[in-house]
Protein backbone atom coordinates (compact mmCIF):
# COMPACT_ATOMS: atom_id res chain seq x y z
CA UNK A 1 0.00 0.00 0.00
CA UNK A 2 1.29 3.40 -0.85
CA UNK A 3 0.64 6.97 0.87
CA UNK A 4 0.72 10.28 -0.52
CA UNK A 5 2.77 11.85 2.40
CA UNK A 6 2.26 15.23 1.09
CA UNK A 7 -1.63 14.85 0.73
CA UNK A 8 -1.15 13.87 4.80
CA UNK A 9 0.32 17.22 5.56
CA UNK A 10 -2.19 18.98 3.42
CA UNK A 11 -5.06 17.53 5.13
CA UNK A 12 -3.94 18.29 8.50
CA UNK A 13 -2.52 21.74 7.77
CA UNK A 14 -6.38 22.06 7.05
CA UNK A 15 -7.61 21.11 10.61
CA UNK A 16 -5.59 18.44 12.93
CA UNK A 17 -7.26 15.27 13.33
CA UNK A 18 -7.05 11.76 15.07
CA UNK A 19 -5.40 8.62 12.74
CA UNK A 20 -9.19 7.39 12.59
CA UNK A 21 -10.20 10.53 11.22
CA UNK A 22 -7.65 11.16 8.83
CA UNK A 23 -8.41 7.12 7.45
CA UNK A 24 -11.93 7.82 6.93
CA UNK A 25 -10.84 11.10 5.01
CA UNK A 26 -8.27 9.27 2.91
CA UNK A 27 -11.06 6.17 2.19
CA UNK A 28 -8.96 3.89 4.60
CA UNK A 29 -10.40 1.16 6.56
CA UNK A 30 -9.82 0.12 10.05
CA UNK A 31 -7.87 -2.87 8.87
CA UNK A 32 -5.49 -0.19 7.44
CA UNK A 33 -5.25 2.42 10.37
CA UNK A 34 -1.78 0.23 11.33
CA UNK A 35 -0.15 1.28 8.61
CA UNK A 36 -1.12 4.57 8.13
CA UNK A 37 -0.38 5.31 12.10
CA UNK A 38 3.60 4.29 11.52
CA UNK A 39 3.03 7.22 8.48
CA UNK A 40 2.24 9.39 10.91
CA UNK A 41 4.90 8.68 13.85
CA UNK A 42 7.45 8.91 11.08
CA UNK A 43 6.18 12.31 10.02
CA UNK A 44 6.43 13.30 14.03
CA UNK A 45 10.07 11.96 14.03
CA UNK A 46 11.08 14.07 11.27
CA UNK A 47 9.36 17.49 12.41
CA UNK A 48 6.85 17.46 9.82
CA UNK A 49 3.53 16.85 12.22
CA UNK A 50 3.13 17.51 15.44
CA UNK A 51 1.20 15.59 18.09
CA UNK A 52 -1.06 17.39 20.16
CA UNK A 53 -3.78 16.49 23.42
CA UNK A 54 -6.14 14.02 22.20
CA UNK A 55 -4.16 11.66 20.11
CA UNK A 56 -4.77 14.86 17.34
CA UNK A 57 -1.90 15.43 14.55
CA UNK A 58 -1.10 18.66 12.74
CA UNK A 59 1.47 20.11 9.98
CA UNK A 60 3.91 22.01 11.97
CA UNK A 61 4.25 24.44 9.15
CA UNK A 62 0.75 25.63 9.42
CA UNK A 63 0.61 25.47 13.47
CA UNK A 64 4.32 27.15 13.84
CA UNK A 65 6.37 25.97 16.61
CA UNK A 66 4.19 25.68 19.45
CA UNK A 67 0.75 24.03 20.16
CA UNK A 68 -1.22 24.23 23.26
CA UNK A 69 -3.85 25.53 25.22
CA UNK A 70 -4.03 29.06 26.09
CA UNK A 71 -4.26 30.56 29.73
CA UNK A 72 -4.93 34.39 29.94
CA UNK A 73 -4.76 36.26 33.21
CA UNK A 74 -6.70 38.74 34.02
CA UNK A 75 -4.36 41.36 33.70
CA UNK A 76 -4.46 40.73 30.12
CA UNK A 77 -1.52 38.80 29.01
CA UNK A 78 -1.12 34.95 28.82
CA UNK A 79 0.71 31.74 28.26
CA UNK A 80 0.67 28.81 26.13
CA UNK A 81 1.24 25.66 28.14
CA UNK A 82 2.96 23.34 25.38
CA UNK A 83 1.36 19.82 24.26
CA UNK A 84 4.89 18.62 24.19
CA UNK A 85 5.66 19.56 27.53
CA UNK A 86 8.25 21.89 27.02
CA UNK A 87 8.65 25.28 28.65
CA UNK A 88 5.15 27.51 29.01
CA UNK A 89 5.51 30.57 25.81
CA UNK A 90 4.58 33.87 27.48
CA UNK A 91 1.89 35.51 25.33
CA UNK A 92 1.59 39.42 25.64
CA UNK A 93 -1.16 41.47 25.34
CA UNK A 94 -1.73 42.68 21.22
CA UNK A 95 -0.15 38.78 20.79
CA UNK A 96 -3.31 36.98 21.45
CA UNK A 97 -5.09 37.47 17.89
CA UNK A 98 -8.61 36.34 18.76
CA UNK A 99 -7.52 33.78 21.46
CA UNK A 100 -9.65 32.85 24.40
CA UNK A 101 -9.02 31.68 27.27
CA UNK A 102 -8.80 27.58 27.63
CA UNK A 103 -8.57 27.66 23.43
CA UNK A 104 -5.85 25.25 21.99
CA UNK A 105 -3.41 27.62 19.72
CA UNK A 106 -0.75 27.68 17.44
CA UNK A 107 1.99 30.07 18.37
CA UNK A 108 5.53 31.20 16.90
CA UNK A 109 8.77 31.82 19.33
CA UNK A 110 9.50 35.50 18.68
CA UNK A 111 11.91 36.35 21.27
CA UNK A 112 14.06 35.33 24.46
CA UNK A 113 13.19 37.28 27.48
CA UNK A 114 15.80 38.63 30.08
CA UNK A 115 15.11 35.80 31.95
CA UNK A 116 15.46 33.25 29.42
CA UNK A 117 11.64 32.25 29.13
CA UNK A 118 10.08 32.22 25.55
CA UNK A 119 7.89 35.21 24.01
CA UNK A 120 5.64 34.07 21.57
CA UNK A 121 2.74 35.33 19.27
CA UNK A 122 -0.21 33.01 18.36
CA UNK A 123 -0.88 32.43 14.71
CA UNK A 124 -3.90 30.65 14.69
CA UNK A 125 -6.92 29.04 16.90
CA UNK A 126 -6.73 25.48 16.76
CA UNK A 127 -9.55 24.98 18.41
CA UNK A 128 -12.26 26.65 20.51
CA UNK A 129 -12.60 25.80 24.41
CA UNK A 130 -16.16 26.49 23.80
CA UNK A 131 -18.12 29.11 21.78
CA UNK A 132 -20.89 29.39 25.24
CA UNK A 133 -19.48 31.80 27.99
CA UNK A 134 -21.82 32.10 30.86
CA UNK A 135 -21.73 35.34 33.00
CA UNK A 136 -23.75 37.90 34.71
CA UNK A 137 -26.02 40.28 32.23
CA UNK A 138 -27.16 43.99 32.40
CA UNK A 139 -29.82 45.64 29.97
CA UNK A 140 -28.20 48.80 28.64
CA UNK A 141 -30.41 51.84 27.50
CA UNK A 142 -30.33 50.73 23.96
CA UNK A 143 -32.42 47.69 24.42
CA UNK A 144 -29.46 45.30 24.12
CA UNK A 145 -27.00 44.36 27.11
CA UNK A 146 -23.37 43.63 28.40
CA UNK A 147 -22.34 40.33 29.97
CA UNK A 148 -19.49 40.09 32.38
CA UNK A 149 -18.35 36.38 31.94
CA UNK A 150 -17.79 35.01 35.11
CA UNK A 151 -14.63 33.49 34.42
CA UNK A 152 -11.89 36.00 34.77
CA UNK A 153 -9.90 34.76 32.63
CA UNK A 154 -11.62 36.14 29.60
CA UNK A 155 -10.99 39.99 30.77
CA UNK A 156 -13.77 41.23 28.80
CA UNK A 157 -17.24 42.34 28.23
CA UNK A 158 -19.40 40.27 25.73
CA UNK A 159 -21.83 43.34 24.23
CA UNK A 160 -25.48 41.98 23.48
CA UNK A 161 -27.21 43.38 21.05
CA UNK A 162 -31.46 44.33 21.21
CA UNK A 163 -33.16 40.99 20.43
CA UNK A 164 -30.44 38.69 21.32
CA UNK A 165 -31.33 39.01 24.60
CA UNK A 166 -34.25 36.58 25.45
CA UNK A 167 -35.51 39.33 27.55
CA UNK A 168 -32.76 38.73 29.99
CA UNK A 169 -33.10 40.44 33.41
CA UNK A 170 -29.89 42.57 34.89
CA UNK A 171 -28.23 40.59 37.72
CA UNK A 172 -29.05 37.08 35.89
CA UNK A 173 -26.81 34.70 35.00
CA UNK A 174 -26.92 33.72 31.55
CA UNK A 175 -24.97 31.04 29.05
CA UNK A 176 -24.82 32.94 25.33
CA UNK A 177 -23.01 32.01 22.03
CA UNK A 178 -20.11 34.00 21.47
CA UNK A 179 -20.89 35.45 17.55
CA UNK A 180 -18.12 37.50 17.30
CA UNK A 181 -14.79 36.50 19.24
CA UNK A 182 -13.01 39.81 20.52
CA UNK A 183 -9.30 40.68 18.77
CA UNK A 184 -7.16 43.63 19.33
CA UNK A 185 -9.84 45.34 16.24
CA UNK A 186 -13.50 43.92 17.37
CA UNK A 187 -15.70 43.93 20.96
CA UNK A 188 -17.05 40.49 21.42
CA UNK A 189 -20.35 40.14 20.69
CA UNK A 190 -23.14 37.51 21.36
CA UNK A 191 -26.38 35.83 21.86
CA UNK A 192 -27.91 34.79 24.98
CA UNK A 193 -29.09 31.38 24.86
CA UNK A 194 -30.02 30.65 27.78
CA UNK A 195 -31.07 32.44 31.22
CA UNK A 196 -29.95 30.26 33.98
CA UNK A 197 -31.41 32.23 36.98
CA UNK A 198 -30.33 34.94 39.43
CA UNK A 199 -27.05 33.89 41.54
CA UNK A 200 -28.50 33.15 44.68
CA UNK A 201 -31.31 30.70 43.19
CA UNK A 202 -30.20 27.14 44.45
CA UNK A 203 -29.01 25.25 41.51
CA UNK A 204 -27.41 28.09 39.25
CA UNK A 205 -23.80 27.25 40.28
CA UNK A 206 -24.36 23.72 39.41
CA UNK A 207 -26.08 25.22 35.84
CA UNK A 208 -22.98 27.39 35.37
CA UNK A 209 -20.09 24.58 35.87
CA UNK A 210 -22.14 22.33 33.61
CA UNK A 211 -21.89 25.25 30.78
CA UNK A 212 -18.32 25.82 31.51
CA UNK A 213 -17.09 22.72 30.99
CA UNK A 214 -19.40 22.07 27.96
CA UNK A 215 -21.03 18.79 29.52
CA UNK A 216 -23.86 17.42 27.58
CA UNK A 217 -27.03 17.56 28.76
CA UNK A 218 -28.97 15.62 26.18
CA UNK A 219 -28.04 12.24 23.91
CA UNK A 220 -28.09 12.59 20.05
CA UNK A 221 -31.30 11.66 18.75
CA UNK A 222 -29.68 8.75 17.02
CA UNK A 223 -27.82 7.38 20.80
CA UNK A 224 -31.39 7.30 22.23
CA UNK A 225 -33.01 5.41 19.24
CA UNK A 226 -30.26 3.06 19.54
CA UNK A 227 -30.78 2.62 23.11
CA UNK A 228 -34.72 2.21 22.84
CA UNK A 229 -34.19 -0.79 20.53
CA UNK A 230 -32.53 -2.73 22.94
CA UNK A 231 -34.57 -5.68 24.46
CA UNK A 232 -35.82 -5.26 27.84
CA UNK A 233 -37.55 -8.29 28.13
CA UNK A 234 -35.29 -10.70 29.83
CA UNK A 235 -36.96 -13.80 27.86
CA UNK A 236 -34.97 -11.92 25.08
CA UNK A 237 -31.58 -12.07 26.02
CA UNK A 238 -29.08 -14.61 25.36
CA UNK A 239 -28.36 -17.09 27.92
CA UNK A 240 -25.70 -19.08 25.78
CA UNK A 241 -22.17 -19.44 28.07
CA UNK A 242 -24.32 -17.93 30.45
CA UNK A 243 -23.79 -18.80 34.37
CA UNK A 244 -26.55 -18.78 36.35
CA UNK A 245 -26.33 -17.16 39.83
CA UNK A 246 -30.25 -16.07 40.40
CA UNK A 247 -30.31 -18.81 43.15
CA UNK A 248 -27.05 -16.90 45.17
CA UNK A 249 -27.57 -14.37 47.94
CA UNK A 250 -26.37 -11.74 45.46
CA UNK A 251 -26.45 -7.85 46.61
CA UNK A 252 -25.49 -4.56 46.17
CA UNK A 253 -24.25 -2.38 48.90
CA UNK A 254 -24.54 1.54 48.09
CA UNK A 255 -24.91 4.68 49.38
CA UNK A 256 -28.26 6.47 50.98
CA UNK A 257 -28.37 8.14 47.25
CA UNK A 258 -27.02 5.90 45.19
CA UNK A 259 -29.50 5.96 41.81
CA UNK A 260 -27.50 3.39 39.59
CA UNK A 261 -26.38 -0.28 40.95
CA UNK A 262 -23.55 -1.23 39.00
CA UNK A 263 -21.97 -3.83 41.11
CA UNK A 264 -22.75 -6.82 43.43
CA UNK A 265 -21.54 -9.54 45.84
CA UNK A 266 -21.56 -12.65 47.10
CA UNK A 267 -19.60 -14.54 50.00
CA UNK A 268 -20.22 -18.26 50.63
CA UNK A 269 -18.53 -20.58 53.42
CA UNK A 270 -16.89 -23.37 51.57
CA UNK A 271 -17.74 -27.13 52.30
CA UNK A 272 -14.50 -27.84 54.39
CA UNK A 273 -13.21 -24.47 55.17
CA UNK A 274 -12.70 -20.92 53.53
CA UNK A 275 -14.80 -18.98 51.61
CA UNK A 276 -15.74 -18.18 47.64
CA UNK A 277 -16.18 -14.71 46.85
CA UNK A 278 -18.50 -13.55 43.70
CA UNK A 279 -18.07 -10.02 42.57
CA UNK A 280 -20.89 -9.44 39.87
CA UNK A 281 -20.39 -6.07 37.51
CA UNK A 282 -23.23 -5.20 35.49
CA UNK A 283 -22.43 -6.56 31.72
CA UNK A 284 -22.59 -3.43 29.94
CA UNK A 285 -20.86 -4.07 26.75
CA UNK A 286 -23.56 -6.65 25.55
CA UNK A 287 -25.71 -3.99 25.10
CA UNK A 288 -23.49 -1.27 23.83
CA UNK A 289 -22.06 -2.58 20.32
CA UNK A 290 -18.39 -1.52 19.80
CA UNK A 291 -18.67 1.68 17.51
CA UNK A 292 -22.35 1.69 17.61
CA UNK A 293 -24.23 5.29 18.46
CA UNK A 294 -23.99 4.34 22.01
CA UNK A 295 -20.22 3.59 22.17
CA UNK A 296 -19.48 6.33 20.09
CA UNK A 297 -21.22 8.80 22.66
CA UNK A 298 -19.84 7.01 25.92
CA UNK A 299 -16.13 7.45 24.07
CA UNK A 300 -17.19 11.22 23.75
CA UNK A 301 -18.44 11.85 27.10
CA UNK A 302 -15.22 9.40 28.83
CA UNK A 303 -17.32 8.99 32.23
CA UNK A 304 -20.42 9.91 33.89
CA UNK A 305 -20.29 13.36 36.33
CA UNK A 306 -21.49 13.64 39.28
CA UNK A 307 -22.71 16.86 41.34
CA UNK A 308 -25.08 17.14 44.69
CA UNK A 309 -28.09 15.92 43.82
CA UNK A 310 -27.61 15.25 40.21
CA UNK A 311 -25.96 12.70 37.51
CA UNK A 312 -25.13 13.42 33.63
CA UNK A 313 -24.90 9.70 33.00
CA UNK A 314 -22.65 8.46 30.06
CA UNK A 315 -25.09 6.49 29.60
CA UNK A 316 -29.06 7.39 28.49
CA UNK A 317 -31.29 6.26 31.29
CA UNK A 318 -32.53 2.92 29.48
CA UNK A 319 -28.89 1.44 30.42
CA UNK A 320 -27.56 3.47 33.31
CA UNK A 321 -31.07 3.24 35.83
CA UNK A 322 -32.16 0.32 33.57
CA UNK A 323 -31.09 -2.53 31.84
CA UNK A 324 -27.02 -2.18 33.41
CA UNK A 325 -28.06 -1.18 36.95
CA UNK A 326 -28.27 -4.19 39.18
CA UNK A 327 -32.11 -3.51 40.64
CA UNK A 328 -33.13 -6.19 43.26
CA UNK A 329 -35.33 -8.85 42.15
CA UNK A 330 -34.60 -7.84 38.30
CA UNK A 331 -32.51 -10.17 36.38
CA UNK A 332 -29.54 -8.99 35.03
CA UNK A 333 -26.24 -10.15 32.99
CA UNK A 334 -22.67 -9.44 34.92
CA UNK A 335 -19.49 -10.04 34.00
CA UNK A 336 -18.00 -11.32 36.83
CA UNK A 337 -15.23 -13.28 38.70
CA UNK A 338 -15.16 -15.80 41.67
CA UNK A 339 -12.87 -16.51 43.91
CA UNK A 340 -11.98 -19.08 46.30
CA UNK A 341 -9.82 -18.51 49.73
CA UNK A 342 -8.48 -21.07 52.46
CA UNK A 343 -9.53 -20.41 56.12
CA UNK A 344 -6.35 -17.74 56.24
CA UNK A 345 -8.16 -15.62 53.51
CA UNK A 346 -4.71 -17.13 50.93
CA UNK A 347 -6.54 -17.11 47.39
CA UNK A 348 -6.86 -21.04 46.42
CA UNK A 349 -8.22 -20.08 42.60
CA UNK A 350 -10.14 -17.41 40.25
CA UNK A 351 -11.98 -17.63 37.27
CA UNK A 352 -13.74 -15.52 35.18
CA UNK A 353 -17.38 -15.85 33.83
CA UNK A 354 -20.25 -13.99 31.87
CA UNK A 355 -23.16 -14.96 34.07
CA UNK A 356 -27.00 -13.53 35.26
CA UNK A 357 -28.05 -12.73 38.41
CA UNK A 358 -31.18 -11.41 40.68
CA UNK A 359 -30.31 -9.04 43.42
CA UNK A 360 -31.90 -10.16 46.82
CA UNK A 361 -32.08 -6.62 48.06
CA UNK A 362 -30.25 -3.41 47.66
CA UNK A 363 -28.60 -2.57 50.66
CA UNK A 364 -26.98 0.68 51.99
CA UNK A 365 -23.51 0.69 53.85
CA UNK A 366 -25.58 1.92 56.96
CA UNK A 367 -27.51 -0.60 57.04
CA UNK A 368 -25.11 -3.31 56.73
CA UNK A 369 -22.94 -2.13 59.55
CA UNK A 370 -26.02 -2.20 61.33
CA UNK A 371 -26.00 -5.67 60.47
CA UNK A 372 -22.29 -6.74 60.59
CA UNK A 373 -20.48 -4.01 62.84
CA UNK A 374 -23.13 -3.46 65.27
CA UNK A 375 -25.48 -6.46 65.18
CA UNK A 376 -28.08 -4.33 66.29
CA UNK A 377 -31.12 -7.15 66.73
CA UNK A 378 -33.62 -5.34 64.82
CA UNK A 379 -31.75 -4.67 61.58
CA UNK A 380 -30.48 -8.10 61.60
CA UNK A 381 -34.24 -9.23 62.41
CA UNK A 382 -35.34 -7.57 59.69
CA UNK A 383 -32.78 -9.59 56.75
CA UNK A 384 -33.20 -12.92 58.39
CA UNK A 385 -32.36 -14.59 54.98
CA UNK A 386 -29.19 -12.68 54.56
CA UNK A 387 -27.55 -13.12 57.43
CA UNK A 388 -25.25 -16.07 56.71
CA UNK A 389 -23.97 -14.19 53.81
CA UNK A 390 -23.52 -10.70 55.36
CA UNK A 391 -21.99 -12.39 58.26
CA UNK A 392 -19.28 -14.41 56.04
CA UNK A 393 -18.86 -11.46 53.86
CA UNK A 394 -17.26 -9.62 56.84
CA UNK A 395 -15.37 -12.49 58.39
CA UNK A 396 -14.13 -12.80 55.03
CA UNK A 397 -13.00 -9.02 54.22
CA UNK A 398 -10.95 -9.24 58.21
CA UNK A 399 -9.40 -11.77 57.04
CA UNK A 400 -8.56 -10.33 53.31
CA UNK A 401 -7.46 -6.20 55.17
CA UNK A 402 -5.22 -8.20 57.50
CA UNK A 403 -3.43 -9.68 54.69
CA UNK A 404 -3.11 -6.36 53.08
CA UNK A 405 -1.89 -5.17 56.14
CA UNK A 406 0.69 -7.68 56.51
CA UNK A 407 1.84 -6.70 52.77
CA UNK A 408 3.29 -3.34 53.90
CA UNK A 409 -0.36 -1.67 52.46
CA UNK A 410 -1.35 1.74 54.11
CA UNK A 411 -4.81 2.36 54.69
CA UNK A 412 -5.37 6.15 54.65
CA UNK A 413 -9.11 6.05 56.05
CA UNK A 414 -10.36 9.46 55.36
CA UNK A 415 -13.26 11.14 55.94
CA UNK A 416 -15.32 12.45 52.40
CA UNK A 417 -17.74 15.18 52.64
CA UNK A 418 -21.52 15.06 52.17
CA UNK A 419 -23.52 17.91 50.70
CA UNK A 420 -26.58 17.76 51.80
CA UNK A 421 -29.69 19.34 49.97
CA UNK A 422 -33.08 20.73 51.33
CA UNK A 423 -35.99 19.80 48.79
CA UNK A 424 -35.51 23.08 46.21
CA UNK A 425 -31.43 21.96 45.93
CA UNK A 426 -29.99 24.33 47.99
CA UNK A 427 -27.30 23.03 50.27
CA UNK A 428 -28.04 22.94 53.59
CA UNK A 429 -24.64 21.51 55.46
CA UNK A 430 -21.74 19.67 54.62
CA UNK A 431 -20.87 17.22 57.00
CA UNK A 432 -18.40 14.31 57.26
CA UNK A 433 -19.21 10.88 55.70
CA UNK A 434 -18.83 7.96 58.16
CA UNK A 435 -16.82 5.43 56.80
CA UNK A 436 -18.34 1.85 58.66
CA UNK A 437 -17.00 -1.57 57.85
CA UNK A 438 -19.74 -1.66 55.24
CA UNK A 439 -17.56 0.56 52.85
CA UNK A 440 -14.16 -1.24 54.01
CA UNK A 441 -16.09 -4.95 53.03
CA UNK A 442 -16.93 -3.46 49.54
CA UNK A 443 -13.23 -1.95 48.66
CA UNK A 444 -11.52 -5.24 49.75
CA UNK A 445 -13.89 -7.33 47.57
CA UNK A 446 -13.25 -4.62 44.70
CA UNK A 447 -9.63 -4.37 45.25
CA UNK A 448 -9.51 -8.37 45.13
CA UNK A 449 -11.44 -8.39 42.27
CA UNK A 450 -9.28 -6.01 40.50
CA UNK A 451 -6.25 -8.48 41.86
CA UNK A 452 -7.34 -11.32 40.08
CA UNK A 453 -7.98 -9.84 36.42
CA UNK A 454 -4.60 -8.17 37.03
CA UNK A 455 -3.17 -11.51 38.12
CA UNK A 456 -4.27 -13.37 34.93
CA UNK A 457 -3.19 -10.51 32.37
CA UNK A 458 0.04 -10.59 33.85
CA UNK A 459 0.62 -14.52 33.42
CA UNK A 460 -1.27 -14.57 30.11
CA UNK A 461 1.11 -11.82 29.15
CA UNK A 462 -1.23 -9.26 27.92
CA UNK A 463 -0.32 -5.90 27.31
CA UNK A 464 -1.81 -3.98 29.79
CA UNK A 465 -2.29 -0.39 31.01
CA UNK A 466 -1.31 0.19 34.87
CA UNK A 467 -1.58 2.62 37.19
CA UNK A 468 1.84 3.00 38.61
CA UNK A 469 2.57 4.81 41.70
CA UNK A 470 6.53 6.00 41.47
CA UNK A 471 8.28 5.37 44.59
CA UNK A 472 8.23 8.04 47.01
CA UNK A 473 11.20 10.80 47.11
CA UNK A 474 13.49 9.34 50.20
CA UNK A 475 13.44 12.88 51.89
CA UNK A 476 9.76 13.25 51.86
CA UNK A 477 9.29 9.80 53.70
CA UNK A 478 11.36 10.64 56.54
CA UNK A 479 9.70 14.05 57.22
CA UNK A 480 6.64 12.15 56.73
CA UNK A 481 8.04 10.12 59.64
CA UNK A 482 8.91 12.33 61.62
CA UNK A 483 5.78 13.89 61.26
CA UNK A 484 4.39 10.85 62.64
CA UNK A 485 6.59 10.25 65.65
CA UNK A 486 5.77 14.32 67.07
């Protein structure tokens, strides 16, 4: 197969792109991606391209000599923080062309301060943080309006003109579309979009910092069609290499608030001695088909986020509340892994399995240490049926944190915070989160699930990614030490 290197540069002198993008531009299939990706490190090696955030390429000859994202302060000038982690390039002010704050840019070394940092100019926006700024609005006496953005790093007034306004009130807060983008020449100008409420409405903060960061708030019509089509019907679903665990004392164990049940477990005394663990995770890539609508938005979104009283799921709500969360009495498919332990809480074996399952009950990590921690009468009264379970669950994770302990682990058992809400959303405290043996009996199940897959990869020699701590700088550990002896 041959490859017009030169129509590579042109195309991403155009716009940078991923290698998948630039193989569906050039007609290439995945089967070919390989080869086209060693193209494109070869083009980085010689200077030609250059690789920016996001696994994105661009012609160096049309981005100049730096690419990054922009940071302005707010007393006007800036710096471009390098995708190839060299030194930041100090931007002044009349250098920023029509730059934003947070925007990805293309800039050109110009000089060598006294100091030996880099002055730069930028050539050229890459690519736009976002094209919504939210601030605070006031009408002006022609009709129209200014908005102060409320992120000072944009140093400027957005001006409004009469009938972009959506009849916004002075003092709101408001999300508009930036139409014009400001330069040393041009105000900004813009659009209100939306009116997200005065400041001290409960709920506007949490409005604001989903506009900021440009989180989606609805799924593409074509994600949610997708996701309707799926069978809900468990008659439907494969059972085919298929375990079947509805008869187990299966459970999840989950917050006061929890709204999605993505994992369970299961602890059962062995015939003989020791226990066998089952650690159930909802199956969600059965229903999600690799590059489907539904992958495709889950890769854009990367996770689900999370703020007091509210979830953006990755997810639409068929999967996340539905057919992936682990509801009691419901069956659903896990992937999952079991493992067996001696009396000592020493693994004996692990496998792996695709398997079904029917929560028993969906517990909470108060209740539980109610059960296990406490054994207040009433709350163990009132799971007669569980009890075996809950109780060998808890022998079991002892055993499993004294092992840990024995390893050298450190268990740094911190307090969270809670936000708690009144009914309209507005906070009402933050207090400290209890941590019980409840949340302890969960972790060491997770971390031994986590263990086990990590185990097998390793002698299966897979190539893996790891999260590796480095070791810890000597000096640090002995004032950390000493820290501890005062």
């Amino acid at each position: 197969m041959t490859i017009d290197e030169k129509e590579i540069l042109g195309r991403l002198s155009e716009q940078p792109q991923t290698v998948r993008e630039l193989a569906a531009a050039l007609g290439m299939g995945p089967a070919e991606r390989p080869f086209l990706r060693r193209i494109v490190r070869r083009l980085v090696q010689s200077g030609d391209l250059v690789e920016m955030r996001g696994r994105r390429f661009g012609a160096k000859s049309a981005l100049g000599d730096v690419v990054g994202r922009f940071a302005r302060h707010r007393a006007g000038f800036g710096f471009v923080n390098p995708d190839d982690g060299s030194d930041d390039l100090f931007i002044r002010i009349g250098a920023q062309g029509s730059a934003l704050h947070g925007d990805v840019v293309a800039a050109r070394e110009i000089a060598r301060r006294a100091d030996g940092k880099r002055e730069g100019r930028i050539v050229r926006v890459v690519e736009r943080a976002s094209s919504r700024v939210s601030g605070v609005f006031y009408e002006t006496a022609s009709g129209g309006g200014i908005v102060e953005p409320l992120d000072k790093g944009f140093g400027f007034e957005i001006v409004v003109r009469r009938g972009d306004t959506a009849e916004a009130k002075s003092g709101e807060i408001v999300s508009l579309s930036l139409e014009v983008f400001p330069d040393e020449q041009h105000a900004a100008k813009g659009r209100v979009v939306e009116r997200l409420g005065r400041p001290d409405e409960p709920g506007v903060d949490v409005e604001v910092l989903i506009r900021k960061y440009g989180f989606p708030l609805a799924f593409p019509d074509e994600t949610l069609a997708e996701a309707d089509a799926l069978p809900t019907d468990p008659k439907a679903w494969p059972r085919e290499g298929r375990e079947d665990f509805t008869g187990d004392d299966v459970v999840t164990i989950d917050g006061e608030s929890a709204k999605d049940f993505d994992d369970a477990i299961c602890v059962q005394r062995r015939p003989g001695g020791g226990f066998r663990l089952h650690v159930h995770i909802a199956d969600v890539a059965h229903f999600v088909a690799e590059d489907g609508a539904l992958d495709r938005e889950a890769l854009r979104r990367g996770t689900s986020v999370y703020f007091p009283g509210r979830c953006l799921p990755m997810l639409p709500e068929q999967l996340s509340n539905g057919l992936c969360s682990l509801r009691p009495d419901e069956p659903r498919l896990t992937q999952g892994t079991t493992i067996d332990y001696d009396e000592a809480g020493a693994v004996v074996a692990a496998r792996f399995h695709r398997g079904i399952i029917r929560s028993k009950a969906r517990l909470t990590y108060t209740e539980v240490a109610r059960i296990v921690e406490e054994r207040d009468p009433a709350a163990r009264a009132f799971r007669p049926g569980l009890l075996p379970m809950l109780d060998a669950a808890a022998e079991l994770a002892g055993l499993l944190a004294d092992r840990r302990r024995a390893r050298g682990a450190v268990d740094f058992d911190l307090p969270e915070p809670q936000i708690l809400l009144d009914l309209t959303g507005a906070t009402t405290d933050i207090v400290s989160r209890p941590r019980n043996l409840a949340h302890r009996m969960v972790e060491e199940f997770m971390l031994a699930a986590n263990e086990a897959v990590a185990d097998l990869l390793v002698r299966a020699e897979v190539p893996t990614l790891y999260r590796a701590h480095e070791r810890p700088d000597p000096p640090r550990v002995e004032r950390a030490a000493l820290a501890l002896d005062a």
